[in-house]
N, C-alpha and C. Protein backbone atom coordinates (compact mmCIF):
# COMPACT_ATOMS: atom_id res chain seq x y z
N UNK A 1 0.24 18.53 17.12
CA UNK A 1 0.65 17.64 16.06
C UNK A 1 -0.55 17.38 15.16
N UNK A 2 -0.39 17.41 13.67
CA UNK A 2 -1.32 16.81 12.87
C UNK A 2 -0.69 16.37 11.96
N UNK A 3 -1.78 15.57 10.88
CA UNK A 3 -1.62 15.12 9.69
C UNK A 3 -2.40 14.94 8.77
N UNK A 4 -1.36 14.99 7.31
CA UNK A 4 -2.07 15.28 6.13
C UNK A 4 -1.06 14.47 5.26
N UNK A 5 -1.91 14.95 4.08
CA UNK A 5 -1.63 13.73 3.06
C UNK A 5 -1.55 14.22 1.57
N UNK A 6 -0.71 13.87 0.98
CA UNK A 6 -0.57 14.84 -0.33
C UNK A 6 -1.42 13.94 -2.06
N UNK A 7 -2.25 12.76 -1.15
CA UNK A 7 -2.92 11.92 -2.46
C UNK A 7 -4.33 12.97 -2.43
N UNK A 8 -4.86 12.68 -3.40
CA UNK A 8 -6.35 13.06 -3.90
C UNK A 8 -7.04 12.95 -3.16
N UNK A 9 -7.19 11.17 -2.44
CA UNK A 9 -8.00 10.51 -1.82
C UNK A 9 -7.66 10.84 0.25
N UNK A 10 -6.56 11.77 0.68
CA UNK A 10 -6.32 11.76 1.74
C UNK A 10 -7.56 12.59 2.45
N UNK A 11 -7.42 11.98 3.42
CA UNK A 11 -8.97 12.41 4.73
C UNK A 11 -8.70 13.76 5.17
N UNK A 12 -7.27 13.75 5.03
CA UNK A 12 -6.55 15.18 5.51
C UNK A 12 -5.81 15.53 4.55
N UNK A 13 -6.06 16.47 3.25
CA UNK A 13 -5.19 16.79 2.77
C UNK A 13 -4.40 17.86 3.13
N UNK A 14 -2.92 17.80 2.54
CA UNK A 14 -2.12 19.28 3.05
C UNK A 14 -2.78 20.29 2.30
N UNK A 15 -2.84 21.32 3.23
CA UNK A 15 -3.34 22.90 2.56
C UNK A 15 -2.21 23.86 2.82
N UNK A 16 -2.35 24.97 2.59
CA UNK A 16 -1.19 25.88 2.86
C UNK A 16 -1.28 26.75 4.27
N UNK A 17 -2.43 26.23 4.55
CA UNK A 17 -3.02 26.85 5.70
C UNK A 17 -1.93 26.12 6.87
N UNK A 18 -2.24 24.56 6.78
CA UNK A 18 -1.60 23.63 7.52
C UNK A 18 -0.38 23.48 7.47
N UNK A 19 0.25 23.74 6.17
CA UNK A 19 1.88 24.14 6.60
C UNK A 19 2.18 25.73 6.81
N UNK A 20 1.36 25.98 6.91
CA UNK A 20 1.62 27.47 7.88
C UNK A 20 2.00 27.22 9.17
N UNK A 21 1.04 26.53 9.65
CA UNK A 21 0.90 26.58 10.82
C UNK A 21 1.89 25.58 11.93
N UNK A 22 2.95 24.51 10.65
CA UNK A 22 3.83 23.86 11.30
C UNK A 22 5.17 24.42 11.63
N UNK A 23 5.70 24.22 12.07
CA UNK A 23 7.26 24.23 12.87
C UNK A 23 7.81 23.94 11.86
N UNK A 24 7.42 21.73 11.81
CA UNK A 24 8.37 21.23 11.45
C UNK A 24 7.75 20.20 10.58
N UNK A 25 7.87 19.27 9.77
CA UNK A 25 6.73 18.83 8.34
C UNK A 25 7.86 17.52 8.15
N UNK A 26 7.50 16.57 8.59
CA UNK A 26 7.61 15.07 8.43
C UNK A 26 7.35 14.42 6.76
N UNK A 27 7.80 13.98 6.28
CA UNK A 27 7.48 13.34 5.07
C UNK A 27 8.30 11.53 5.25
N UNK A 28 7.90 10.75 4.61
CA UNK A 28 8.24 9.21 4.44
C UNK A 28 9.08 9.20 3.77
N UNK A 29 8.73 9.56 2.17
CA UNK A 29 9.89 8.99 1.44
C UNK A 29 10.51 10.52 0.79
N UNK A 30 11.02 10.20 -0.01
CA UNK A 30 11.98 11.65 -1.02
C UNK A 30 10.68 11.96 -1.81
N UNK A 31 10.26 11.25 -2.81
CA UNK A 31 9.11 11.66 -3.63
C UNK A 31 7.73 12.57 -2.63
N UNK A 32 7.78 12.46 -1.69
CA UNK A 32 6.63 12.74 -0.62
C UNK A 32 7.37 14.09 -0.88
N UNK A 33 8.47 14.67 -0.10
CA UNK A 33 9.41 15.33 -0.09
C UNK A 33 9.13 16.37 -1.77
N UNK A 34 9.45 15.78 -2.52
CA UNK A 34 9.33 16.43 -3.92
C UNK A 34 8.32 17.09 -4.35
N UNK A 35 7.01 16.00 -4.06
CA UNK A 35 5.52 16.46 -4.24
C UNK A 35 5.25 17.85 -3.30
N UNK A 36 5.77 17.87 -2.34
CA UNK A 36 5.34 18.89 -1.32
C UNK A 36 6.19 20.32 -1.77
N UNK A 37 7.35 19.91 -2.22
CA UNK A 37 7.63 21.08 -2.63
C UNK A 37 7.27 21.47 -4.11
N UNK A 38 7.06 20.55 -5.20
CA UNK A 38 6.33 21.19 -5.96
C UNK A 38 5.62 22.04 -6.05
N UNK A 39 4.76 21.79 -4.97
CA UNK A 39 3.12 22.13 -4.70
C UNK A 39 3.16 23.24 -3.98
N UNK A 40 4.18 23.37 -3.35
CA UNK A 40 3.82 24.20 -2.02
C UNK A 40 5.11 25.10 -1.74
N UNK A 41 6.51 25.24 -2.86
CA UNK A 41 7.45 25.49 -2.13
C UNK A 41 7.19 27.11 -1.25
N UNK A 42 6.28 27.96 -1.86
CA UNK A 42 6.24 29.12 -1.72
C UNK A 42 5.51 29.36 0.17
N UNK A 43 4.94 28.11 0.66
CA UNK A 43 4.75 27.72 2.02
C UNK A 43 5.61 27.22 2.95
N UNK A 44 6.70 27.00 2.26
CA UNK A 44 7.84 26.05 3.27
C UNK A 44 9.10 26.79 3.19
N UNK A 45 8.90 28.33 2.92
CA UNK A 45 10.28 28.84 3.16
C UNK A 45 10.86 29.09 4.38
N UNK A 46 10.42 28.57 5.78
CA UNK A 46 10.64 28.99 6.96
C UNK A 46 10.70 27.74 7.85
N UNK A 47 9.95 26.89 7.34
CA UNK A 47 9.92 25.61 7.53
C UNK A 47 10.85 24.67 7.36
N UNK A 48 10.35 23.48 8.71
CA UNK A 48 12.08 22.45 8.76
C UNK A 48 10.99 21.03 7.73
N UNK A 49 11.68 20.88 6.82
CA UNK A 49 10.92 19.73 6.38
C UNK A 49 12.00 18.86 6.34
N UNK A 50 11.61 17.64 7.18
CA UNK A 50 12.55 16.20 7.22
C UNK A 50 11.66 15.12 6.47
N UNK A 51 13.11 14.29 5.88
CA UNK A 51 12.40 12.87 5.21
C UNK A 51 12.93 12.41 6.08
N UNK A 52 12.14 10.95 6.49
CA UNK A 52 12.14 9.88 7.61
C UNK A 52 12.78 8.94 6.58
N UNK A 53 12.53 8.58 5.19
CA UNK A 53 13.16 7.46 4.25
C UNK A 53 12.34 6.22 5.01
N UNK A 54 11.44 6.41 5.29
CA UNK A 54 10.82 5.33 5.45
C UNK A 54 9.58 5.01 4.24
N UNK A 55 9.55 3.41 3.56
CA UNK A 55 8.81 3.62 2.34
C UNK A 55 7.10 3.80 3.17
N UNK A 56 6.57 4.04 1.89
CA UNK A 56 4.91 4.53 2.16
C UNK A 56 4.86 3.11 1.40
N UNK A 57 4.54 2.11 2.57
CA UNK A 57 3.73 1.12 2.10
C UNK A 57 2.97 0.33 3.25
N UNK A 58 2.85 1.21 4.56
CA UNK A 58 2.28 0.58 5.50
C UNK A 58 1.12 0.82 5.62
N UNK A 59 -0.01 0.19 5.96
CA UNK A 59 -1.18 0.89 6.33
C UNK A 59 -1.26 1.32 7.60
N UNK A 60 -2.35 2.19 7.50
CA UNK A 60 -2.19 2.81 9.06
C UNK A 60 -2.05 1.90 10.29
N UNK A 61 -1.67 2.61 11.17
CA UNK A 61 -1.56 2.38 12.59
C UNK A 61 -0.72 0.85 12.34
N UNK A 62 -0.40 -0.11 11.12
CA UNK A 62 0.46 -1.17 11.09
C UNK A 62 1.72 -0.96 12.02
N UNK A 63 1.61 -1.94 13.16
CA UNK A 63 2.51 -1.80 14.45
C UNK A 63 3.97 -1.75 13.95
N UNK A 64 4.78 -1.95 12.76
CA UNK A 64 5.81 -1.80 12.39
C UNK A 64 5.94 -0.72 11.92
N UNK A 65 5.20 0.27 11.65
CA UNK A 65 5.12 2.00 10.94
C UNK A 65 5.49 2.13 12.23
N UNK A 66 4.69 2.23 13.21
CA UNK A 66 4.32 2.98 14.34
C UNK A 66 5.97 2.55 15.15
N UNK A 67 6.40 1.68 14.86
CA UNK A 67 8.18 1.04 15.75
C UNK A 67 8.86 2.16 15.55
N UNK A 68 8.82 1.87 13.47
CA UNK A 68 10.21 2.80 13.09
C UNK A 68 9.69 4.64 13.63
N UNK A 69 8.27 4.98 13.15
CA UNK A 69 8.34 6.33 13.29
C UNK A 69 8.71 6.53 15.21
N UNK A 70 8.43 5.61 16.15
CA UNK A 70 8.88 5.83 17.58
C UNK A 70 10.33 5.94 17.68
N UNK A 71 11.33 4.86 16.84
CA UNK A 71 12.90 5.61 16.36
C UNK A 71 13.09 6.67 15.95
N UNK A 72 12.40 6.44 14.78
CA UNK A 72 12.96 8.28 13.73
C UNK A 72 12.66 9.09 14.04
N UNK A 73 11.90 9.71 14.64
CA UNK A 73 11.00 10.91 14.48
C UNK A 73 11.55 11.65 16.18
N UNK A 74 11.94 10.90 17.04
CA UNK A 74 12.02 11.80 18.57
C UNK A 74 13.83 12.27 18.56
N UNK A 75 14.23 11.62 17.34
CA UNK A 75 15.71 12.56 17.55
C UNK A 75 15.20 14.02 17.01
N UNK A 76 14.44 14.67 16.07
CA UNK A 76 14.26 15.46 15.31
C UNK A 76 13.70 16.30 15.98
N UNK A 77 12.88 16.10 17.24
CA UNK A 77 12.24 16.58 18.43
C UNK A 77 13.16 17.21 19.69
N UNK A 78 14.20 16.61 19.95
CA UNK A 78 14.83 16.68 20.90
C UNK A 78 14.58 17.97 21.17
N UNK A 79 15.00 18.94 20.87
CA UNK A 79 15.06 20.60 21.06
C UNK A 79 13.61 21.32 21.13
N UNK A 80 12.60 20.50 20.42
CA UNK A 80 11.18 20.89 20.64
C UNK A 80 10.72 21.22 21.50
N UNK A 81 9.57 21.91 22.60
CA UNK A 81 8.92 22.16 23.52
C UNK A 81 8.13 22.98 23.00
């Protein structure tokens, strides 16, 4: 599992390298979603990209991010190993 970030200022930004190398590509909101394929659709033709619709306004590790993504995110997994 990793992560990246599609602002200027992210510690991890997405590269094409890094969605190479995913399965499956998590995004928050629709615009997250949009930006990534702008940028990148020619990387994500094989790729499962899900929006969670959760807004980007939490800061990290904020124990209410971390609730909803422990809901959303392990149905999308189920079949994973």
């Amino acid at each position: 599992m990793a992560s990246a970030g599609l602002a200027a200022d992210a510690v991890v930004p997405v590269t094409p390298e890094l969605l190479q190398w995913a399965d499956t590509i998590f995004v928050m909101e629709k615009s997250h979603r949009n930006r990534l394929l702008k940028r990148y659709k020619s990387h994500l033709k094989s790729r499962r990209l899900i929006c969670l619709n959760i807004p980007d306004e939490y800061e990290f590790m904020d124990p209410v991010l971390v609730r909803l993504l422990e809901v959303k995110v392990p149905r999308y997994l189920a079949n994973v190993r």
